[in-house]
N, C-alpha and C. Protein backbone atom coordinates (compact mmCIF):
# COMPACT_ATOMS: atom_id res chain seq x y z
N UNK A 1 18.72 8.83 7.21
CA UNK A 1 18.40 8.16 8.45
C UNK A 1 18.62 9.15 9.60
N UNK A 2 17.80 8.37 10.79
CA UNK A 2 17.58 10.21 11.65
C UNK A 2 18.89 9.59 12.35
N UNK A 3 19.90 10.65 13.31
CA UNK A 3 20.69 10.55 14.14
C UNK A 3 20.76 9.23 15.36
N UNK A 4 18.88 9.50 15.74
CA UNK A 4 18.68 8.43 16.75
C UNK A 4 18.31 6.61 16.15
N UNK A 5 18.22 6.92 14.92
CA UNK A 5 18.02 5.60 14.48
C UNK A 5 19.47 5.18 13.98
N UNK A 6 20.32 5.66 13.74
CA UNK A 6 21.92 5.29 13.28
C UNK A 6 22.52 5.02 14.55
N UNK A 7 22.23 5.76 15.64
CA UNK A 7 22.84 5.16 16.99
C UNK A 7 22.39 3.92 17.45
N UNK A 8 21.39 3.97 17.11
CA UNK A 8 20.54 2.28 17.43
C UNK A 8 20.87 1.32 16.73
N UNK A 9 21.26 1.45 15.67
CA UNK A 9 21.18 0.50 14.49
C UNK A 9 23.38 0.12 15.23
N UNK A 10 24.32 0.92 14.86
CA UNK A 10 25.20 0.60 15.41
C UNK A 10 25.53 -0.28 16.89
N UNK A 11 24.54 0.42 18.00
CA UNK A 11 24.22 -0.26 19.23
C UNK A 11 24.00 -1.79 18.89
N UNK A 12 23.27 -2.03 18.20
CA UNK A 12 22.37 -3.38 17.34
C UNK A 12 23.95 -4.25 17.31
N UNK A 13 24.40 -3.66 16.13
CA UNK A 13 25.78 -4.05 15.07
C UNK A 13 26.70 -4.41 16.53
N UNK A 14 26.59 -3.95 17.32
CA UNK A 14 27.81 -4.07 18.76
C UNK A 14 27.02 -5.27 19.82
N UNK A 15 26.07 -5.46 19.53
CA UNK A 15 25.43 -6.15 20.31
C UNK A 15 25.12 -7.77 19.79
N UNK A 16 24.89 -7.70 18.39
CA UNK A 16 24.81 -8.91 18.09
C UNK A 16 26.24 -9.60 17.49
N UNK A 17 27.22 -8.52 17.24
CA UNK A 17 28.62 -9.17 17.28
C UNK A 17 29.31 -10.02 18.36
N UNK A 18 28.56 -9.42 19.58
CA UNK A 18 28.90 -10.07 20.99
C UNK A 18 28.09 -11.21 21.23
N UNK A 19 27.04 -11.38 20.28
CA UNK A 19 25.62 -12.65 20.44
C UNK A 19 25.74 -12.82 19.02
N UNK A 20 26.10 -13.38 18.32
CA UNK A 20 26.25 -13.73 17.01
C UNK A 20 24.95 -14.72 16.65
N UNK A 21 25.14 -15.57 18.00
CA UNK A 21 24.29 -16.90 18.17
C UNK A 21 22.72 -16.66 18.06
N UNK A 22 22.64 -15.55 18.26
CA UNK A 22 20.84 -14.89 18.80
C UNK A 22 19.81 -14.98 17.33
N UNK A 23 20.77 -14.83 16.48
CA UNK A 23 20.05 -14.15 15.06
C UNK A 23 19.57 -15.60 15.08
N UNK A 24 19.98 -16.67 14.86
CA UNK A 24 19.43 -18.11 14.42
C UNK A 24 17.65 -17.92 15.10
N UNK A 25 17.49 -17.41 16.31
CA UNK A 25 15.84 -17.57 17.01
C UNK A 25 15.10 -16.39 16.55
N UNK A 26 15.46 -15.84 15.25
CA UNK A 26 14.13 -14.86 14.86
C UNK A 26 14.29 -15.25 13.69
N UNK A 27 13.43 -14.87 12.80
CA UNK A 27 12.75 -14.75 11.28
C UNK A 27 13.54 -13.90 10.67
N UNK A 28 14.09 -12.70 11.12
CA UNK A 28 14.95 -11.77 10.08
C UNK A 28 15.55 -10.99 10.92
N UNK A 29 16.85 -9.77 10.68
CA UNK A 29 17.34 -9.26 11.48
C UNK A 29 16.38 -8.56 11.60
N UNK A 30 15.73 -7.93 11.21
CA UNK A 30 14.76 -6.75 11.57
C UNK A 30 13.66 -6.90 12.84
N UNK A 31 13.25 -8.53 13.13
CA UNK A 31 13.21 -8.99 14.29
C UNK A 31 13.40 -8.77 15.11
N UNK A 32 15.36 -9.47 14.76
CA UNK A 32 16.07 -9.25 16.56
C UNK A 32 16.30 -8.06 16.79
N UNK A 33 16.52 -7.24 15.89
CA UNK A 33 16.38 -5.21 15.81
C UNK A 33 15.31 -4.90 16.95
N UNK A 34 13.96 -5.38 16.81
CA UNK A 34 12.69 -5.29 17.57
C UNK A 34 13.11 -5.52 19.03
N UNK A 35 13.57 -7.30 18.89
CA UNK A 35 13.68 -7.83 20.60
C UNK A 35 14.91 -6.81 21.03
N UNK A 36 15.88 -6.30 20.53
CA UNK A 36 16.82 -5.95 21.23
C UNK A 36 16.55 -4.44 21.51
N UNK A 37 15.73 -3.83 20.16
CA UNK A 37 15.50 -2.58 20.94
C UNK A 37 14.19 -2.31 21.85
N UNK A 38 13.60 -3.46 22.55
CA UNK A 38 12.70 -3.17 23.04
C UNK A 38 13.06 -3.79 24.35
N UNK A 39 13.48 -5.27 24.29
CA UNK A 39 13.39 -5.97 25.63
C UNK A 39 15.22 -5.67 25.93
N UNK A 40 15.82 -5.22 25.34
CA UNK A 40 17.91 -5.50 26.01
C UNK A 40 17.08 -3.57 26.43
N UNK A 41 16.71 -2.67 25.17
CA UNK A 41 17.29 -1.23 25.91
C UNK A 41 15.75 -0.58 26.35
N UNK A 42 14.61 -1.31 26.12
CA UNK A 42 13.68 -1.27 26.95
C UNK A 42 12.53 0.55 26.35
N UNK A 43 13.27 0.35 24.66
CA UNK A 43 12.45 1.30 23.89
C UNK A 43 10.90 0.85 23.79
N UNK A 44 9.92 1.68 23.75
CA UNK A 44 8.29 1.65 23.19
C UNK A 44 8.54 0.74 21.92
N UNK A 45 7.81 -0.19 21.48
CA UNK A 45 7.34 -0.77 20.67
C UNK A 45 7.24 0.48 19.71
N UNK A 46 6.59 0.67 19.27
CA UNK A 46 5.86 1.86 18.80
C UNK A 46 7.50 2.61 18.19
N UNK A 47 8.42 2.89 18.92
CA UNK A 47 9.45 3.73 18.29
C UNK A 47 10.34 3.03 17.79
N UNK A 48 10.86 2.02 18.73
CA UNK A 48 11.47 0.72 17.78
C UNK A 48 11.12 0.24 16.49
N UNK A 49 9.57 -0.12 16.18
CA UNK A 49 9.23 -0.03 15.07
C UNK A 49 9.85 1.46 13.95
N UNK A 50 9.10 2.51 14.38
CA UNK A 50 9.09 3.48 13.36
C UNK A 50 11.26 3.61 13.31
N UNK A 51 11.61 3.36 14.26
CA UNK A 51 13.60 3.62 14.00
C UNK A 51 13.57 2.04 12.99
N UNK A 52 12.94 1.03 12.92
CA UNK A 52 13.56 0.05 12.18
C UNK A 52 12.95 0.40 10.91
N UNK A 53 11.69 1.20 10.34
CA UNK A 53 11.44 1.77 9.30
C UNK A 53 12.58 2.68 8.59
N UNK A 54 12.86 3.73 9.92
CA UNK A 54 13.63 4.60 9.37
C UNK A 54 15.03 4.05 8.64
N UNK A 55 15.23 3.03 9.38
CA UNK A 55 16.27 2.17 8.58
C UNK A 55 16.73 1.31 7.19
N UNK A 56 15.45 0.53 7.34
CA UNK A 56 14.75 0.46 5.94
C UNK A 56 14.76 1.20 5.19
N UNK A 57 13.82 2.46 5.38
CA UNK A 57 13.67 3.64 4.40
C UNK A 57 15.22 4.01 3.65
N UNK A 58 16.05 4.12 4.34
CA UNK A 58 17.10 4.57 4.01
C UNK A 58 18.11 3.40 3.64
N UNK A 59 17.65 2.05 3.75
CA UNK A 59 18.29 1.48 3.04
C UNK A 59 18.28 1.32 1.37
N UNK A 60 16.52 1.13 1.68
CA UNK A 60 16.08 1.21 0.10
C UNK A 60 16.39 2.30 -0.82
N UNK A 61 16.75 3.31 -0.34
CA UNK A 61 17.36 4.77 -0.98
C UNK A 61 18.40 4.15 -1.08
N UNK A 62 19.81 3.75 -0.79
CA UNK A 62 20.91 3.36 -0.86
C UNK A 62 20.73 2.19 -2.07
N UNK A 63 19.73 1.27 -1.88
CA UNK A 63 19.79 0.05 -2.84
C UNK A 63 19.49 0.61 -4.15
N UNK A 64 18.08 1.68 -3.71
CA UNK A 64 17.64 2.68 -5.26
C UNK A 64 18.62 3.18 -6.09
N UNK A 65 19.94 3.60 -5.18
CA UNK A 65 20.95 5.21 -5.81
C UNK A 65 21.64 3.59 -6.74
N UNK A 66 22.02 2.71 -6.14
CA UNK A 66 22.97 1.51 -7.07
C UNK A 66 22.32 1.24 -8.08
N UNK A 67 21.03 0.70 -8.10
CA UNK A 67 20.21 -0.08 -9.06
C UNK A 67 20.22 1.35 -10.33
N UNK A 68 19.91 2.73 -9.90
CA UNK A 68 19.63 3.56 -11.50
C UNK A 68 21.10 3.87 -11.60
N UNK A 69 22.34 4.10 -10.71
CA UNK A 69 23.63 4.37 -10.78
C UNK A 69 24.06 2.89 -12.16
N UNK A 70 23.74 1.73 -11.56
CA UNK A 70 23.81 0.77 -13.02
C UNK A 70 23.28 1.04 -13.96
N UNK A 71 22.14 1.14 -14.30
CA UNK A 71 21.36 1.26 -15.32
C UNK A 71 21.87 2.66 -16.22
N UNK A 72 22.57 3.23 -15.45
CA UNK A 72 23.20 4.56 -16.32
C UNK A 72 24.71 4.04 -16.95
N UNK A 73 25.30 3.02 -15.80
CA UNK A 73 26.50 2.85 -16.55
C UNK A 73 27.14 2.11 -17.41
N UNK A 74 25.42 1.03 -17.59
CA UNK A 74 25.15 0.04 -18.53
C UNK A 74 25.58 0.81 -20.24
């Protein structure tokens, strides 16, 4: 994950700890990820998207390394 998408994503984690309540009015966190990095810190659409990919991306690497890390220790 790039530098600037881990700062965002923490920013996120600090922001909706303080609004806990917010997550209930979207569809998924990856959503309120969108509204908050676009309308609270007033990022491009466009980059907000590609930083909530980058997040993703690198989650699914993390979920990948567990899922064959089992399958080996099966």
């Amino acid at each position: 994950m790039k530098a600037v998408t881990e700062k965002l994503i923490k920013q996120h984690q600090h922001y909706l700890s303080d609004n806990p309540s917010e997550l209930k009015d979207y569809g998924s966190i990856y959503d309120h990820m969108l509204y908050y990095f676009t309308s609270v810190l007033g990022i491009d659409e466009q980059q907000a998207l590609y930083s909530i990919q980058d997040f993703k991306s690198d989650l699914s690497c993390d979920v990948l390394k567990n899922i064959v890390q089992s399958k080996v220790d099966l």
